[in-house]
C-alpha atoms as a PDB file:
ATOM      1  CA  UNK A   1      13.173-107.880 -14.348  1.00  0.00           C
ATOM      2  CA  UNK A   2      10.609-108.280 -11.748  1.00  0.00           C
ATOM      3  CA  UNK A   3       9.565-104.781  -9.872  1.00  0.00           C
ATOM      4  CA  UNK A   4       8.978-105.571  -6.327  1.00  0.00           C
ATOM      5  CA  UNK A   5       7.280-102.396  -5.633  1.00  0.00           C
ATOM      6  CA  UNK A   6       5.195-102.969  -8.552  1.00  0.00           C
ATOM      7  CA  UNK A   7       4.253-106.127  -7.282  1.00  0.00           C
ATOM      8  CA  UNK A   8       3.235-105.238  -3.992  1.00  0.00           C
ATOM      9  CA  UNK A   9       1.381-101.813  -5.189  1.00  0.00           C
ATOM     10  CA  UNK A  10      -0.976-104.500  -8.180  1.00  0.00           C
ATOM     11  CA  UNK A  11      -1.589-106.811  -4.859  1.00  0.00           C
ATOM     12  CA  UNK A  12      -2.659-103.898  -2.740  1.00  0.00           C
ATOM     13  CA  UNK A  13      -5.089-102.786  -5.691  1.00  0.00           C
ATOM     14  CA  UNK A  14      -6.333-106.066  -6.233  1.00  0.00           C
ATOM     15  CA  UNK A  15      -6.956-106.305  -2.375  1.00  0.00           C
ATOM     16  CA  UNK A  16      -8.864-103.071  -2.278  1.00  0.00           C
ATOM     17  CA  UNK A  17     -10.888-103.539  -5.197  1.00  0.00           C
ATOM     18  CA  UNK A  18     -12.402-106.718  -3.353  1.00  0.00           C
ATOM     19  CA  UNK A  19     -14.292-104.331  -1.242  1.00  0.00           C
ATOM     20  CA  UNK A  20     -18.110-103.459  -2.983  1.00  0.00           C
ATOM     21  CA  UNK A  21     -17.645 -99.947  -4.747  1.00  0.00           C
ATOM     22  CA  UNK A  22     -21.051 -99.160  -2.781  1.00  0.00           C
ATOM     23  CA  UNK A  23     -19.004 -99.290   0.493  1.00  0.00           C
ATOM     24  CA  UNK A  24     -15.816 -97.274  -0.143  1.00  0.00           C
ATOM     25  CA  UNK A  25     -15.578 -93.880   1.208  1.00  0.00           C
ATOM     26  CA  UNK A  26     -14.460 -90.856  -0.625  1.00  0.00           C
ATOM     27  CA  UNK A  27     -10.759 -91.218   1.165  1.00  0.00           C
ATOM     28  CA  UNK A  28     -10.833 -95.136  -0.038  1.00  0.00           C
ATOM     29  CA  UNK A  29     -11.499 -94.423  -3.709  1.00  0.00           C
ATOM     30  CA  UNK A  30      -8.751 -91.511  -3.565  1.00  0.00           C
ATOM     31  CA  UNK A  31      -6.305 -94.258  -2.302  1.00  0.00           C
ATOM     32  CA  UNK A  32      -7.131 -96.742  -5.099  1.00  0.00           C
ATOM     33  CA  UNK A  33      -6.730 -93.849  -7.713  1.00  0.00           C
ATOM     34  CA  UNK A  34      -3.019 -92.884  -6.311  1.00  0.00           C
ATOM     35  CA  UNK A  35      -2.175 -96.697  -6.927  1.00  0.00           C
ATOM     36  CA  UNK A  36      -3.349 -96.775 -10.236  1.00  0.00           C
ATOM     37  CA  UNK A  37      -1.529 -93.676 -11.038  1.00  0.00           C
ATOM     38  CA  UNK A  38       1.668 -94.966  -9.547  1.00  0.00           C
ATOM     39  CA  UNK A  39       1.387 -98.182 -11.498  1.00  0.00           C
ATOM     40  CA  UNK A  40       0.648 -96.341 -15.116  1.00  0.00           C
ATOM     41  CA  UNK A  41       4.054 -93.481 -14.323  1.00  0.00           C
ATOM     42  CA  UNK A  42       6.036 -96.611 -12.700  1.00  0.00           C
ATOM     43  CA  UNK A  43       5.388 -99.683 -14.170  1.00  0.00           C
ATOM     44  CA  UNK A  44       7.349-101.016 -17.344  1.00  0.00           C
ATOM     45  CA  UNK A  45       3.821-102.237 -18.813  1.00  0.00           C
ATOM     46  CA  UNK A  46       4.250-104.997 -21.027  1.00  0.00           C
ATOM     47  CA  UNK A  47       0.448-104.892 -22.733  1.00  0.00           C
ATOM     48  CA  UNK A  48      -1.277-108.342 -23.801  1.00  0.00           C
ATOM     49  CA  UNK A  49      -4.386-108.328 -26.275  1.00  0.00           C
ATOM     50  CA  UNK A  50      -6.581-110.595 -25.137  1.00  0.00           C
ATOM     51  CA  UNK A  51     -10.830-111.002 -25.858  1.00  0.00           C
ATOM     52  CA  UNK A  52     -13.209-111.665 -22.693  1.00  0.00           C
ATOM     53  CA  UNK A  53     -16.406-113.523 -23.872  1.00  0.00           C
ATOM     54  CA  UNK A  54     -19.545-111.269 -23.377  1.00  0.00           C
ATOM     55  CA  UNK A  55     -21.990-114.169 -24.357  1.00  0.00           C
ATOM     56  CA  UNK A  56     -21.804-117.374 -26.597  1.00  0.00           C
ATOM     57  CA  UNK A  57     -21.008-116.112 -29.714  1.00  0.00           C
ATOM     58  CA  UNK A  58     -19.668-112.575 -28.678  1.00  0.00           C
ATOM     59  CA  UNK A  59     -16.461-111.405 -26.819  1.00  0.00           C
ATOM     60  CA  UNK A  60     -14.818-107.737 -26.332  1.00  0.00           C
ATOM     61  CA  UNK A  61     -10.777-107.094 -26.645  1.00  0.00           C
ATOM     62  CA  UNK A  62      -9.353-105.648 -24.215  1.00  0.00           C
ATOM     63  CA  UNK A  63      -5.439-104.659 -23.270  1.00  0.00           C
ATOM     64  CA  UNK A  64      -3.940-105.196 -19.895  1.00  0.00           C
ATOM     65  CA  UNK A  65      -0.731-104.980 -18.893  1.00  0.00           C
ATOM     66  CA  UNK A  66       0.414-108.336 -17.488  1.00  0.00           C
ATOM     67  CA  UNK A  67       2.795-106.985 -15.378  1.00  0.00           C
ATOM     68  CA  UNK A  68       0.615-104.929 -13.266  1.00  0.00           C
ATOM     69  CA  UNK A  69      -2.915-105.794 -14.590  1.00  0.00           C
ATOM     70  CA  UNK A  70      -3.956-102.453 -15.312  1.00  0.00           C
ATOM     71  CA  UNK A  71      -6.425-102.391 -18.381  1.00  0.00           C
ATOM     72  CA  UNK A  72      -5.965 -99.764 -20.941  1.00  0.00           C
ATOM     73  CA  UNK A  73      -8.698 -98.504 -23.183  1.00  0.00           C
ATOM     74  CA  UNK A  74      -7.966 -99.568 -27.376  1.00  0.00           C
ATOM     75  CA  UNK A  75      -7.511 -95.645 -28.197  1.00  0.00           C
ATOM     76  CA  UNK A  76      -4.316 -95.906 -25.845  1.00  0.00           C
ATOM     77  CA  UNK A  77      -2.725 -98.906 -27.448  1.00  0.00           C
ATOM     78  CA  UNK A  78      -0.308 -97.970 -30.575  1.00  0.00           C
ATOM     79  CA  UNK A  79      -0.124 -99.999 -33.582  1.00  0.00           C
ATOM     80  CA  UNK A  80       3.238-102.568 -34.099  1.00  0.00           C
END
């Protein structure tokens, strides 16, 4: 079931982020951390595996949720 808050909050994130981290003020970066803690405590995260190529021969996993498309870090992620 699709949360529409959820939704909105991962558009307004990915909106934000689109600004250069050299140009965001104190009271911007504060509002970009609130939405990615109300994502992690709201969200029903349903995490994907996935590997993002880092050259021609080499990649890196990483975890998102593809829900709201926050990344998690491997120590996070528990084993099936």
């Amino acid at each position: 079931m699709e949360q529409h808050d959820i939704v909105l909050m991962s558009s307004a994130l990915c909106s934000l982020n689109s600004l250069p981290q050299k140009n965001q003020s104190s009271e911007y970066k504060t509002i970009i951390e609130s939405i990615k803690k109300y994502l992690n405590e709201n969200c029903e995260h349903c995490v994907i595996e996935d590997d993002v190529d880092t050259g021609p021969e080499t990649s890196n996993k990483i975890f998102y949720c593809e829900i709201c498309y926050l990344t998690f870090p491997p120590s996070n992620i528990k084993s099936k």
